[in-house]
C-alpha atoms as a PDB file:
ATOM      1  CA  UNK A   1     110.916 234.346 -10.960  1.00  0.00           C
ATOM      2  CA  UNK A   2     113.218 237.585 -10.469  1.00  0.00           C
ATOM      3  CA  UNK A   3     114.203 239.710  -7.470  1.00  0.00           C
ATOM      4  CA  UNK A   4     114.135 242.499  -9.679  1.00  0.00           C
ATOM      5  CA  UNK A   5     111.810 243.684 -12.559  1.00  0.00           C
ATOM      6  CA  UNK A   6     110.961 240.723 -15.354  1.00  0.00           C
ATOM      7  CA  UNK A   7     109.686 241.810 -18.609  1.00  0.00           C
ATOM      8  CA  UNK A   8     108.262 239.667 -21.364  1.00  0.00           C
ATOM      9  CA  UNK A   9     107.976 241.090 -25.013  1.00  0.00           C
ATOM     10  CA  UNK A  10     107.022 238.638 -27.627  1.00  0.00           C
ATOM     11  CA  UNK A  11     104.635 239.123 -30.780  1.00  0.00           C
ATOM     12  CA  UNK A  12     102.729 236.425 -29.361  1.00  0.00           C
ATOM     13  CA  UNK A  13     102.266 235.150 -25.651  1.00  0.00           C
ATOM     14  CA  UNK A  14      99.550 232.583 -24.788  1.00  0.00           C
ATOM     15  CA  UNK A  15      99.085 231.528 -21.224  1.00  0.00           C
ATOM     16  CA  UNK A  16      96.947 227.710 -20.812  1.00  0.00           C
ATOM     17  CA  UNK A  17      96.273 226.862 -17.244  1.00  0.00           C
ATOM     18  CA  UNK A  18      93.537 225.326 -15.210  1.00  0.00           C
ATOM     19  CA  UNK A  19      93.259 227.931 -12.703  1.00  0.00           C
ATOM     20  CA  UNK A  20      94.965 230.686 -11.646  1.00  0.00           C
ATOM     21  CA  UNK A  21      95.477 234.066 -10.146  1.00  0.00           C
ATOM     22  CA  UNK A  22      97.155 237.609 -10.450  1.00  0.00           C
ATOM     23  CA  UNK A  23      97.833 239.696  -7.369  1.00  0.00           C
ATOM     24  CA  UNK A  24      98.991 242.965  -8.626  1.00  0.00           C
ATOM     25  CA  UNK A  25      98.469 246.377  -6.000  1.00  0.00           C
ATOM     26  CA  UNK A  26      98.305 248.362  -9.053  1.00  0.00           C
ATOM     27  CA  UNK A  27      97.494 247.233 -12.980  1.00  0.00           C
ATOM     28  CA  UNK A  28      97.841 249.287 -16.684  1.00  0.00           C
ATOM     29  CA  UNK A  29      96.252 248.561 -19.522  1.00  0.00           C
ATOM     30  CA  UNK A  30      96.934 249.778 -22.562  1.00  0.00           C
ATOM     31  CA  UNK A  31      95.739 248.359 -26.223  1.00  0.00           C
ATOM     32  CA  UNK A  32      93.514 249.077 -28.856  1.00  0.00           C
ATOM     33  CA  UNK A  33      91.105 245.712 -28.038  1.00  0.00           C
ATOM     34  CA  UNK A  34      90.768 243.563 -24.952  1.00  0.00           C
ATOM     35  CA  UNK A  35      87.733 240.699 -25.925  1.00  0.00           C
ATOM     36  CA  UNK A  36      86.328 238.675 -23.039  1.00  0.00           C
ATOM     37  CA  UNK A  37      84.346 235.639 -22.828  1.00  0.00           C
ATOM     38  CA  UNK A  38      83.448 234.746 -19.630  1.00  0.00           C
ATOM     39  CA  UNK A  39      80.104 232.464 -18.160  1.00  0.00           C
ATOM     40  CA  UNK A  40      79.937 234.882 -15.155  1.00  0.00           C
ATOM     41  CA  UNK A  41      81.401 237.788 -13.573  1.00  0.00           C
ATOM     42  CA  UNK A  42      81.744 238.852  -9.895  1.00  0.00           C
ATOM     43  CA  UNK A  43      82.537 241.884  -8.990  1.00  0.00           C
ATOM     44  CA  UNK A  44      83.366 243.963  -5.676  1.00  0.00           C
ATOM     45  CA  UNK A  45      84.311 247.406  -5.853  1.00  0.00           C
ATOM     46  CA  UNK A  46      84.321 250.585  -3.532  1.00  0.00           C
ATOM     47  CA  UNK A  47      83.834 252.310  -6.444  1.00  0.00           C
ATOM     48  CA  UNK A  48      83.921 251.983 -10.210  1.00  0.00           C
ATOM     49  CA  UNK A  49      84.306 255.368 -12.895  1.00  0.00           C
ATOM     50  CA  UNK A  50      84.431 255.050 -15.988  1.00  0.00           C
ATOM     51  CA  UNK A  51      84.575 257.699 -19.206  1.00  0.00           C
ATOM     52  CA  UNK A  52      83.674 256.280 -22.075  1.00  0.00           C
ATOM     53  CA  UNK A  53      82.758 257.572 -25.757  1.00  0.00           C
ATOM     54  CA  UNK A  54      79.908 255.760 -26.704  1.00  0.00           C
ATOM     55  CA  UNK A  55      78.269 252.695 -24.444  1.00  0.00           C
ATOM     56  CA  UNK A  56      75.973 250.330 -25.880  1.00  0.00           C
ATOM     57  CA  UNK A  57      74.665 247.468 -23.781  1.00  0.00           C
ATOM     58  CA  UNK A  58      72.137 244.470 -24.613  1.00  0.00           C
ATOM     59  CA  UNK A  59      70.104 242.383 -22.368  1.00  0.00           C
ATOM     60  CA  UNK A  60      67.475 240.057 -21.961  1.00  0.00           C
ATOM     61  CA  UNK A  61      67.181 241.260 -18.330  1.00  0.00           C
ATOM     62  CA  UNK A  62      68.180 243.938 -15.746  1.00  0.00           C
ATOM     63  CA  UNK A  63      67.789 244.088 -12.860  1.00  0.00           C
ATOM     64  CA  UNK A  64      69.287 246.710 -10.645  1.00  0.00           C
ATOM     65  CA  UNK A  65      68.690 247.495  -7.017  1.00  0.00           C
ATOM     66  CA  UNK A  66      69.631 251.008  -5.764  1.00  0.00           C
ATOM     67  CA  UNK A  67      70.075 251.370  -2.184  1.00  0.00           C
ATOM     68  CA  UNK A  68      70.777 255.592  -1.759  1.00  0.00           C
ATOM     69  CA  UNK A  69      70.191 257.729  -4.990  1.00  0.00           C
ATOM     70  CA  UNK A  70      69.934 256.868  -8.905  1.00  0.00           C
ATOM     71  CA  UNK A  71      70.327 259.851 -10.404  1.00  0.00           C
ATOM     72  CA  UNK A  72      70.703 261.216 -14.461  1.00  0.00           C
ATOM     73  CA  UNK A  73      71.904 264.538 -15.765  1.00  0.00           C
ATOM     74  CA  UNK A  74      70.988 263.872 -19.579  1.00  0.00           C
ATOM     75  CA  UNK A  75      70.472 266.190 -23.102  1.00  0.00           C
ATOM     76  CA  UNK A  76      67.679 264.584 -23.670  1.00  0.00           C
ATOM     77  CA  UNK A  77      65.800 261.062 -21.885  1.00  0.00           C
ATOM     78  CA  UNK A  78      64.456 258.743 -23.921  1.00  0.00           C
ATOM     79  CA  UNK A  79      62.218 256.209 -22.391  1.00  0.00           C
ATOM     80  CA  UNK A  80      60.182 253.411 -24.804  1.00  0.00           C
ATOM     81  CA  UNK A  81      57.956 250.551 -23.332  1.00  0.00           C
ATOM     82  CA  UNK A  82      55.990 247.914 -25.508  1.00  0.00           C
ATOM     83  CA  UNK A  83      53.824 247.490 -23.566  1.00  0.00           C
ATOM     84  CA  UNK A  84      53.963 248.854 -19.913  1.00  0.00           C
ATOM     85  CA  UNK A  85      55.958 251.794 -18.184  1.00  0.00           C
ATOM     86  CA  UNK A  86      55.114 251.773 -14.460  1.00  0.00           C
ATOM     87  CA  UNK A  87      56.641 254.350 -12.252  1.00  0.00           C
ATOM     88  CA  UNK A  88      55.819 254.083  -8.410  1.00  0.00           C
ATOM     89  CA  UNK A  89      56.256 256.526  -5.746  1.00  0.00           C
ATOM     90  CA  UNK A  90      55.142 257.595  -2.666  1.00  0.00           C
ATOM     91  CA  UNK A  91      55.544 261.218  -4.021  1.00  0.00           C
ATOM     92  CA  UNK A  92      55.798 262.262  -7.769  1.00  0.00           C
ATOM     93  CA  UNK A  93      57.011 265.355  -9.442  1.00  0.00           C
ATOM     94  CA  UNK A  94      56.534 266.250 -12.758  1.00  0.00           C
ATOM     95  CA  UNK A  95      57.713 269.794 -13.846  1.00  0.00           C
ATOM     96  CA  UNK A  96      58.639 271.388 -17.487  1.00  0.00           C
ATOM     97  CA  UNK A  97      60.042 274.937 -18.167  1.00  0.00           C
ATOM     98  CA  UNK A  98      57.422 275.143 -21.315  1.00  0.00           C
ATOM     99  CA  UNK A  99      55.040 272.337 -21.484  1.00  0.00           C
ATOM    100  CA  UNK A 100      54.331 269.243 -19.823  1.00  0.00           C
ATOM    101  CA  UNK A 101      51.356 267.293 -22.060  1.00  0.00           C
ATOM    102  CA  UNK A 102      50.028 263.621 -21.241  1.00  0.00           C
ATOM    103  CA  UNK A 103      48.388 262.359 -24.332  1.00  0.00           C
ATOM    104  CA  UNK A 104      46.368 258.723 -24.325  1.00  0.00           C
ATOM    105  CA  UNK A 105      43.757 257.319 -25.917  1.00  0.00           C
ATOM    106  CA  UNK A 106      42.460 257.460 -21.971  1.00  0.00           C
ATOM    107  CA  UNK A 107      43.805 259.054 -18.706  1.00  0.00           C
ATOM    108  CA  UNK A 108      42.658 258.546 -15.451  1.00  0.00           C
ATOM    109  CA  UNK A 109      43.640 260.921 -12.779  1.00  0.00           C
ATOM    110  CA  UNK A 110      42.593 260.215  -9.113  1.00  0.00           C
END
């Protein structure tokens, strides 16, 4: 405990408890590797940005529920399904500068 700032540099520091908590009004990080592993994660944000390189995720399932907008501003849009795509709407709009082509082995229209 300190009225006044406390620092703490060490080569090593390891921290065992059975709970705990950090209230900080404003946090840095800075390091070239920060590995988690968690069982679950909550979350609660106003907002979350984030600018990143590359991002590469993995799932067995996601689900996401958009309340407002989803939008994507891409290069290019690369969608692959094994074996269904579905895409629902009460209104659809497809448009292309050059070509728009639907190829299948059958299409129904109507």
């Amino acid at each position: 405990a300190g009225a006044g700032p406390v620092t703490v540099a060490a080569p090593d520091v390891h921290v065992r408890a059975q709970r705990g908590t950090v209230a900080v009004q404003e946090m840095g990080f800075f390091g070239r590797l920060l590995q988690a592993e968690v069982a679950k994660v909550a979350l609660v944000a106003q907002e979350v940005d984030s600018v990143v390189t590359r991002l590469s995720q993995r799932a067995k399932r996601v689900f996401r529920f958009v309340e407002e907008i989803d939008q994507t501003r891409a290069g290019t849009v690369d969608i692959r399904a094994q074996s269904l795509l579905g895409l629902r709407a009460e209104n659809a709009v497809i448009s292309a500068r050059v070509l728009a082509k639907v190829d299948g082995e059958q299409i129904h229209i109507g």
